[in-house]
C-alpha atoms as a PDB file:
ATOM      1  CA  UNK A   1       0.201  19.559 -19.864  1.00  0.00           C
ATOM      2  CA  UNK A   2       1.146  17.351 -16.749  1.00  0.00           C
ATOM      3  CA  UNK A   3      -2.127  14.448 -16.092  1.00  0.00           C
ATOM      4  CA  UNK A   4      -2.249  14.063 -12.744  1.00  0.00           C
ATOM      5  CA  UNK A   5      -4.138  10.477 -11.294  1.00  0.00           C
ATOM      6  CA  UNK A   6      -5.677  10.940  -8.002  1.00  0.00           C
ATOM      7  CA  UNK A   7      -5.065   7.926  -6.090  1.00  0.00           C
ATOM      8  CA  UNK A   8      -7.994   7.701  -3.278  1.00  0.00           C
ATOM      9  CA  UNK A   9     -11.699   8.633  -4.367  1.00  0.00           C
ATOM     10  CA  UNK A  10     -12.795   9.923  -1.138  1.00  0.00           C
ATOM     11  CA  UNK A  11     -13.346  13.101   0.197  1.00  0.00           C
ATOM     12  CA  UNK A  12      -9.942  14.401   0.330  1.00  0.00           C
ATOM     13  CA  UNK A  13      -9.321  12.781  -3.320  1.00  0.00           C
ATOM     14  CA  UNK A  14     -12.479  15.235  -4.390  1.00  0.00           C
ATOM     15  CA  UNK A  15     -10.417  17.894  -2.441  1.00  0.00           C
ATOM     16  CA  UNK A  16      -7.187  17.190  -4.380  1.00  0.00           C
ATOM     17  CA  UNK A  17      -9.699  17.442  -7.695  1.00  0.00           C
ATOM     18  CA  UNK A  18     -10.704  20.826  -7.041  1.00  0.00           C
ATOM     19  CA  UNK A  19      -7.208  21.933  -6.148  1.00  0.00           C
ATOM     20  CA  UNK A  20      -5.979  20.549  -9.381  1.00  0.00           C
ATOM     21  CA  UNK A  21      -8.794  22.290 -11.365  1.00  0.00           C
ATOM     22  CA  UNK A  22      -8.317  25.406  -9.213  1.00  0.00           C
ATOM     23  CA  UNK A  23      -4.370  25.336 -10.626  1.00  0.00           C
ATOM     24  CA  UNK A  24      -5.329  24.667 -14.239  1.00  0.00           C
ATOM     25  CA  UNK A  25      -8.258  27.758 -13.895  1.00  0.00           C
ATOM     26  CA  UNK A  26      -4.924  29.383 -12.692  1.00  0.00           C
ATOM     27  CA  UNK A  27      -3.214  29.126 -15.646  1.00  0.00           C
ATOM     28  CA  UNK A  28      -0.780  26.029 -14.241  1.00  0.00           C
ATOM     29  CA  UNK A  29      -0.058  23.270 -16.598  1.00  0.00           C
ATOM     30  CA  UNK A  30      -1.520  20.772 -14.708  1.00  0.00           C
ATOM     31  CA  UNK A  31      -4.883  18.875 -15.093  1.00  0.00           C
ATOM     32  CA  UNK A  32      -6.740  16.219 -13.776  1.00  0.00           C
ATOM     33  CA  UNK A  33      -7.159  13.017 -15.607  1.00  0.00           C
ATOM     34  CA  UNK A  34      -8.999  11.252 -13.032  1.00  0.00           C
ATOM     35  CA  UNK A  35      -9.128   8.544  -9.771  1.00  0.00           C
ATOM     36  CA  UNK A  36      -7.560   5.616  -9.261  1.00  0.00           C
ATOM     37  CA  UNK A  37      -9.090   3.263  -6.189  1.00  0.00           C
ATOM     38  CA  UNK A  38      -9.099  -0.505  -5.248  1.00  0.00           C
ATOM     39  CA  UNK A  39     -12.776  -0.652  -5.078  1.00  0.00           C
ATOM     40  CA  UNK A  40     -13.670  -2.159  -8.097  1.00  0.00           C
ATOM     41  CA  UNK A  41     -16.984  -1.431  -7.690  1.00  0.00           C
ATOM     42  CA  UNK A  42     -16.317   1.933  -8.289  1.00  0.00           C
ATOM     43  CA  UNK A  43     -14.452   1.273 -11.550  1.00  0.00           C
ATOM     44  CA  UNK A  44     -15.945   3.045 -14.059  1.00  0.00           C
ATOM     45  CA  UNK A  45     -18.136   5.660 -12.032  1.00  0.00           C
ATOM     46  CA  UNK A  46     -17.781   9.211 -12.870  1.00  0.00           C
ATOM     47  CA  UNK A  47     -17.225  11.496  -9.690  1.00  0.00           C
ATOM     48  CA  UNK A  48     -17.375  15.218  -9.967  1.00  0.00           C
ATOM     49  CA  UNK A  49     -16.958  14.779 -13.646  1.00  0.00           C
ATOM     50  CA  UNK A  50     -13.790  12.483 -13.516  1.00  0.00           C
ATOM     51  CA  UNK A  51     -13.539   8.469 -14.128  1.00  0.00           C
ATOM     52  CA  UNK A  52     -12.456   6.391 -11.708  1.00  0.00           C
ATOM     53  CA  UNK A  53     -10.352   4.812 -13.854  1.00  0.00           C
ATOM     54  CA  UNK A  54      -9.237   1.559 -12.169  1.00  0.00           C
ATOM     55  CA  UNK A  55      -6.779   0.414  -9.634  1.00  0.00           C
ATOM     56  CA  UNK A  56      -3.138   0.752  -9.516  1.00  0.00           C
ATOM     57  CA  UNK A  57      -2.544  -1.956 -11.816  1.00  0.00           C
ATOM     58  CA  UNK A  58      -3.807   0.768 -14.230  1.00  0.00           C
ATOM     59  CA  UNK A  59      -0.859   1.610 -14.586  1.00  0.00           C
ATOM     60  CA  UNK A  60       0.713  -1.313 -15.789  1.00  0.00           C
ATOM     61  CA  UNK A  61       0.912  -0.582 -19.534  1.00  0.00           C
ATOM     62  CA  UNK A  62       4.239   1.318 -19.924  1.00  0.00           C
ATOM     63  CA  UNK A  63       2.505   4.441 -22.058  1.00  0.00           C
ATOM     64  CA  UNK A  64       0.707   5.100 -18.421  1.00  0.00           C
ATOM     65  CA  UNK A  65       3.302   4.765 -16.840  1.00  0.00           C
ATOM     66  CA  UNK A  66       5.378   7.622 -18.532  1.00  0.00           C
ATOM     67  CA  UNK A  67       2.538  10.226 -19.408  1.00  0.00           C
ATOM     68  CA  UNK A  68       0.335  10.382 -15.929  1.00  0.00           C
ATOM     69  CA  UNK A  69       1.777  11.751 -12.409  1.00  0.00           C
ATOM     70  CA  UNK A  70      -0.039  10.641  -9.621  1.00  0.00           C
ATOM     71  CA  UNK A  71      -0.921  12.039  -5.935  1.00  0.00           C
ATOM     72  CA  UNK A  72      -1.846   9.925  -3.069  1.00  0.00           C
ATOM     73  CA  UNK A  73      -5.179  11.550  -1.608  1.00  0.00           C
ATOM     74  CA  UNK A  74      -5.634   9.471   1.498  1.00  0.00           C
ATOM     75  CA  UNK A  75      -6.177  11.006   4.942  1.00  0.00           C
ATOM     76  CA  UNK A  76      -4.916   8.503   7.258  1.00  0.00           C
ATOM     77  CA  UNK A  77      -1.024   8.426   7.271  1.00  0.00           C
ATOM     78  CA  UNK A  78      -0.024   4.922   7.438  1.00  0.00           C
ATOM     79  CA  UNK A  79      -2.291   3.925   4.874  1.00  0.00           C
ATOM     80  CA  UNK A  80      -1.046   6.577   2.611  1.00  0.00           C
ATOM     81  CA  UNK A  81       2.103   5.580   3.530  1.00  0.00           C
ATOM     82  CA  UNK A  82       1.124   2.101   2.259  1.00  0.00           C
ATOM     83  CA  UNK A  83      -0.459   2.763  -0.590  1.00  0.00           C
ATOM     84  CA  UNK A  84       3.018   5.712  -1.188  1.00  0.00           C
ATOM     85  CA  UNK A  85       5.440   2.430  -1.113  1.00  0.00           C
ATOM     86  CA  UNK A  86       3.295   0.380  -4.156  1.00  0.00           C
ATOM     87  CA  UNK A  87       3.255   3.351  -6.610  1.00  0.00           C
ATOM     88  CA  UNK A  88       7.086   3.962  -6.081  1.00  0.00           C
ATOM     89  CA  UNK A  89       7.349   0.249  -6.897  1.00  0.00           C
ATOM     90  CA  UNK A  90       5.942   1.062  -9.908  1.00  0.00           C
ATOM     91  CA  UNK A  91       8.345   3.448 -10.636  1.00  0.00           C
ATOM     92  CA  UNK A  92       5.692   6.140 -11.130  1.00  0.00           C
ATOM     93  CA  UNK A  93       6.075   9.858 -11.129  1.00  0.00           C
ATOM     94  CA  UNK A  94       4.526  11.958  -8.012  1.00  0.00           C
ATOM     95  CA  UNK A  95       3.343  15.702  -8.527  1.00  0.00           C
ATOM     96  CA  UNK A  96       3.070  18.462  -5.496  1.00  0.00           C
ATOM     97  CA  UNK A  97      -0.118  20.108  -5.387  1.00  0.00           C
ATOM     98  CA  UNK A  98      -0.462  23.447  -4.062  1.00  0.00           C
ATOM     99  CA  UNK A  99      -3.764  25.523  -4.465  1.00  0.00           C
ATOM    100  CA  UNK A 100      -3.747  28.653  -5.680  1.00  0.00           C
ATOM    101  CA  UNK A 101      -5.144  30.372  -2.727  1.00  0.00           C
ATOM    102  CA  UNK A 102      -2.072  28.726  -0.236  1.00  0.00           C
ATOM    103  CA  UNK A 103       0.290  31.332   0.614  1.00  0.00           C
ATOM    104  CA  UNK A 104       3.630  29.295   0.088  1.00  0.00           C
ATOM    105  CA  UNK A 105       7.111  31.423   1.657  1.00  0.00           C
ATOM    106  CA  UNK A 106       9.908  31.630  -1.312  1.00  0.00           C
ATOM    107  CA  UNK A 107      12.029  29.742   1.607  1.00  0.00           C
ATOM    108  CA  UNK A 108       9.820  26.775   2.389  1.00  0.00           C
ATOM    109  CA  UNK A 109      10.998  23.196   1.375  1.00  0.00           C
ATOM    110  CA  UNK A 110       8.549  21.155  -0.407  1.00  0.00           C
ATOM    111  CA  UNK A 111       9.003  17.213  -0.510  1.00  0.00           C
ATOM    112  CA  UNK A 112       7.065  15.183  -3.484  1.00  0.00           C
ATOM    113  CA  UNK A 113       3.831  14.548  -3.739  1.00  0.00           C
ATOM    114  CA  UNK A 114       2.586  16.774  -1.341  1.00  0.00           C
ATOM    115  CA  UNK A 115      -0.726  18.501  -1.467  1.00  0.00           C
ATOM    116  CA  UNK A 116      -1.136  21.949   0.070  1.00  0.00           C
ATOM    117  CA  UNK A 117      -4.916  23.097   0.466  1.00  0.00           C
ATOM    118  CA  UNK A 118      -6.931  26.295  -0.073  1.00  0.00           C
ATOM    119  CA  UNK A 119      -5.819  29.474   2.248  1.00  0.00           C
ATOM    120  CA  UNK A 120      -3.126  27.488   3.701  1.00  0.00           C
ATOM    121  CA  UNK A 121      -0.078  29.140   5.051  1.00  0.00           C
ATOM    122  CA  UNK A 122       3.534  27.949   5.092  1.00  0.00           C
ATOM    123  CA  UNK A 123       6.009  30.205   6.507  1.00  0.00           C
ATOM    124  CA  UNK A 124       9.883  30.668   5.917  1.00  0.00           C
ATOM    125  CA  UNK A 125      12.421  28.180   6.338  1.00  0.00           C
ATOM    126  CA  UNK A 126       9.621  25.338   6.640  1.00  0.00           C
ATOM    127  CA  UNK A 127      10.273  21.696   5.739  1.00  0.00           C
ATOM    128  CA  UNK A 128       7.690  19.424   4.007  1.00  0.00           C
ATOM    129  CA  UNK A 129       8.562  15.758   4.051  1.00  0.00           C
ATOM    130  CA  UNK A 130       7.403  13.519   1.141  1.00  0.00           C
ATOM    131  CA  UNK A 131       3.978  12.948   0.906  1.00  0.00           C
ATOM    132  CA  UNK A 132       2.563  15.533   3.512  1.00  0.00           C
ATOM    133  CA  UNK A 133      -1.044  16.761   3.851  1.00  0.00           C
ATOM    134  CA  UNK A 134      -1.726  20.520   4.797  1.00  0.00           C
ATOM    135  CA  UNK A 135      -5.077  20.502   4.693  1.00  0.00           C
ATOM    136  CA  UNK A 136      -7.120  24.108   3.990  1.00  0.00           C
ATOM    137  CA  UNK A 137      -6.803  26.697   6.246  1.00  0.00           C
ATOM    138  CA  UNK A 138      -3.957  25.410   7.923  1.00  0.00           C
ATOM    139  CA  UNK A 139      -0.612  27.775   9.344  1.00  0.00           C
ATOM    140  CA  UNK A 140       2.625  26.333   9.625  1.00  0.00           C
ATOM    141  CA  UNK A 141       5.263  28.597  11.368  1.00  0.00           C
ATOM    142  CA  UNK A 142       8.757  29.859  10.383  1.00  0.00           C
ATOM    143  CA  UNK A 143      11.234  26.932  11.027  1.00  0.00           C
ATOM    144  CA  UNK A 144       8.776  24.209  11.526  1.00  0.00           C
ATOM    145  CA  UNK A 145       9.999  20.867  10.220  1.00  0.00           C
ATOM    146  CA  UNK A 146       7.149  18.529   8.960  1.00  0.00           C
ATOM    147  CA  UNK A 147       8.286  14.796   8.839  1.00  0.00           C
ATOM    148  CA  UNK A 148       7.073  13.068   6.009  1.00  0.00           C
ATOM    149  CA  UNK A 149       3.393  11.379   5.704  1.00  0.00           C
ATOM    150  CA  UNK A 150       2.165  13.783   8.327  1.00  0.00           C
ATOM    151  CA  UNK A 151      -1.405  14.697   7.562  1.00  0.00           C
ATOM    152  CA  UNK A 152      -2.326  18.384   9.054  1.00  0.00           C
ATOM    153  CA  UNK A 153      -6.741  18.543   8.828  1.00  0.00           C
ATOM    154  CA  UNK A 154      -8.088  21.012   7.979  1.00  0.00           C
ATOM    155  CA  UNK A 155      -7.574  24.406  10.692  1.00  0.00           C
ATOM    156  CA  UNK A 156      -4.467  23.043  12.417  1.00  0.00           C
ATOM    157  CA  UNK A 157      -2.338  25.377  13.759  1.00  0.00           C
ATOM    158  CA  UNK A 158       1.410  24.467  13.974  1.00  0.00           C
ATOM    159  CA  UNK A 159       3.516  27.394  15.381  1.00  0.00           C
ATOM    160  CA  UNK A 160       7.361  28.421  14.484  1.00  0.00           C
ATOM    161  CA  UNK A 161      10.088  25.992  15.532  1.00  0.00           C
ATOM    162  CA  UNK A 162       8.004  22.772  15.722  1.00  0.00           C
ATOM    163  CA  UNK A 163       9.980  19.803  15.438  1.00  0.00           C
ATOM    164  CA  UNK A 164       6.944  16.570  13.606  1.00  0.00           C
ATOM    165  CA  UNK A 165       8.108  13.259  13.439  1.00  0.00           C
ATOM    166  CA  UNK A 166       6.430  11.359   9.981  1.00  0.00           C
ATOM    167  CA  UNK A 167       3.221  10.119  10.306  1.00  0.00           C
ATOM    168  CA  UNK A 168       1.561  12.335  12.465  1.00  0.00           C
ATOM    169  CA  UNK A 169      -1.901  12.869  12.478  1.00  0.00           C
ATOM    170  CA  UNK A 170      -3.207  16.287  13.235  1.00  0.00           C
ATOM    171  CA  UNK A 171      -6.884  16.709  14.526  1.00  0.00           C
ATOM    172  CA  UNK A 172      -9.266  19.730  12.746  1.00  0.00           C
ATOM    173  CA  UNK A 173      -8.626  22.649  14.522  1.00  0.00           C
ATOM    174  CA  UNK A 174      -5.641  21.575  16.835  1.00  0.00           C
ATOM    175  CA  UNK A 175      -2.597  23.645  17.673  1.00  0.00           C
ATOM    176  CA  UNK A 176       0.821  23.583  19.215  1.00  0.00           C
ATOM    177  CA  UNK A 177       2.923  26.421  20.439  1.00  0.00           C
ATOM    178  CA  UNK A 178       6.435  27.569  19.378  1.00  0.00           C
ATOM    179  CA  UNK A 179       9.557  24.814  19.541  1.00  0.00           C
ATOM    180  CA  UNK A 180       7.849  21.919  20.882  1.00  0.00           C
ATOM    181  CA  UNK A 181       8.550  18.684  19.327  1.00  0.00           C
ATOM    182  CA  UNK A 182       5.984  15.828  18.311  1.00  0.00           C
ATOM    183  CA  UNK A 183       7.423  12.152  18.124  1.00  0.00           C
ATOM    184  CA  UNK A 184       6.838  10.153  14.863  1.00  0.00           C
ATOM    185  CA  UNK A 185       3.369   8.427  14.580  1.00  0.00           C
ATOM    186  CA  UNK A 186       1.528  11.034  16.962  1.00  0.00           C
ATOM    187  CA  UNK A 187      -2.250  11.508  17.085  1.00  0.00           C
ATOM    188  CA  UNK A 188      -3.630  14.797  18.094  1.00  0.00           C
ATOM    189  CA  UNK A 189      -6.937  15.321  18.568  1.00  0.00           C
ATOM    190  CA  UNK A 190      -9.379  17.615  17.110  1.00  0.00           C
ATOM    191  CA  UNK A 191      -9.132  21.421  18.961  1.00  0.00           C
ATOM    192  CA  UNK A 192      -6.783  20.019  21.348  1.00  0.00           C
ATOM    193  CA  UNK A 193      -3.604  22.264  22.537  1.00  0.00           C
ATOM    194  CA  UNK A 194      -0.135  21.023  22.583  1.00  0.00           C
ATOM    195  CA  UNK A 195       1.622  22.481  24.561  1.00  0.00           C
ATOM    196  CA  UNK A 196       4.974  20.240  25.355  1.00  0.00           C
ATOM    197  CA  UNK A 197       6.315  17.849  24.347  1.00  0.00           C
ATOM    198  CA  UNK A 198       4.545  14.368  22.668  1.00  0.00           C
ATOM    199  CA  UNK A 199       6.388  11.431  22.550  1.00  0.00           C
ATOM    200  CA  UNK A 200       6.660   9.143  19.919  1.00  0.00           C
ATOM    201  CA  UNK A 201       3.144   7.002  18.815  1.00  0.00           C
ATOM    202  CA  UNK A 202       0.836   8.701  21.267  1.00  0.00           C
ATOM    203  CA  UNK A 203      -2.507   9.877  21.037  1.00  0.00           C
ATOM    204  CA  UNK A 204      -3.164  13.167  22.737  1.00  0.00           C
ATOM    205  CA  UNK A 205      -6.273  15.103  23.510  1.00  0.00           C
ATOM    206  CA  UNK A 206      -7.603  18.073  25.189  1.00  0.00           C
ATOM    207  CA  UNK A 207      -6.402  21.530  26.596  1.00  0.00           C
ATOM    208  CA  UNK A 208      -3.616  21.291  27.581  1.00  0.00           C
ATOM    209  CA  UNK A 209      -3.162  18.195  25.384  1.00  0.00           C
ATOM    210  CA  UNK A 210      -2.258  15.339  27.388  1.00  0.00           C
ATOM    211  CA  UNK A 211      -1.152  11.819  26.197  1.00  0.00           C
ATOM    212  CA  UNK A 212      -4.372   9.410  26.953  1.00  0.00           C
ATOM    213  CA  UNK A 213      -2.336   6.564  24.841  1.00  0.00           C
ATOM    214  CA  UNK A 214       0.335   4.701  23.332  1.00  0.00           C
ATOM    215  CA  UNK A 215       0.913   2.171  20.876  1.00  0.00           C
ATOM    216  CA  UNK A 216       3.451  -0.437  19.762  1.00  0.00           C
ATOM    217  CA  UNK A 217       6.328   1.290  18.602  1.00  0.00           C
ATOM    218  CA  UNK A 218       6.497   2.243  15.040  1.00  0.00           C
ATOM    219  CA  UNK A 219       3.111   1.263  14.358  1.00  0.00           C
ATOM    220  CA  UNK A 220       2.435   3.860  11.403  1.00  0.00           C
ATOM    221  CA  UNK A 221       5.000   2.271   9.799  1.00  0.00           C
ATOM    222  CA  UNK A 222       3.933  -0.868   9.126  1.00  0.00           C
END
């Protein structure tokens, strides 16, 4: 039976929990162990009948270390992104989490530690980076290359051909059309419509999206 931590103990983290359950009620040997957060405040706390069971320094003693996978279940990308670079210093294990319900092509490419929602659909020949978010309800077209950290909210659209940069972050309910490509670190608003073109570390909004600002290059990576 793989443990899985969730790291985060917001709302996606309780998202990730059901998911994990949802695999396990499948008949997947996976299972949740429980959440692992900075706050100590919440150290301790039981949340929809898991622990919070400390912060990453949990994982310190080496029997932890070998016996418990983990999944980062933060929205935001950078800070996931973060909070991604610490557990790999720790030389911990990440798991993929992919709900039952998703409908996952034979021919996609999955990257580590990626969690794939409830009725989500990934299409042939897609790319997942490392440590992407497809939130539920989400469609991902044929061909559509995903860079890593990239968080997709819940009912985003993404058509066939789409070229993502990493770190994007996709507003509930927004969409792009076929073979456009999105620059790394690119905000999208909620419903908006892409339909060109967004260069690297913009926000866009509205329909037909349009760029309302930029940032310091490479700003989600820091």
């Amino acid at each position: 039976m793989v443990q899985v931590a969730i790291i985060g103990a917001g709302g996606l983290a309780r998202q990730l929990l059901d998911a994990v359950d949802a695999c396990e009620d499948a008949g997947q040997n996976i299972q949740a162990l429980g959440f692992i957060d900075e706050d100590a405040n919440l150290w301790g706390a039981s949340i929809n009948d898991r622990p919070v069971l400390g912060g990453l320094d949990w994982f310190d003693e080496a029997e932890k270390r070998r016996d418990v996978q983990v999944i980062v279940a933060i929205g935001s990308p950078d800070t996931r992104r973060r909070v991604a670079i610490r557990v790999e210093e720790k030389g911990l294990r990440f798991c993929t989490v992919i709900h039952p319900t998703a409908a996952l092509s034979r021919y996609a490419k999955i990257g580590a530690g990626v969690a794939i929602l409830a009725g989500a659909v990934v299409e042939s020949q897609v790319q997942l980076g490392n440590y992407v978010v497809v939130n539920k309800l989400c469609s991902i077209g044929h061909d559509t290359v995903i860079g890593e950290f990239c968080t997709l909210a819940p009912g985003a659209l993404i058509a066939g051909n789409v070229q993502m940069g990493p770190g994007c972050d996709i507003g509930i309910g927004a969409a792009t059309i076929q073979g456009i490509t999105i620059g790394e670190g690119v905000i999208i608003g909620g419903q908006a419509m892409a339909v060109r073109d967004l260069p690297a570390d913009s926000t866009a909004v509205g329909v037909p999206a349009k760029v309302i600002k930029t940032r310091t290059p490479g700003w989600a990576a820091r």
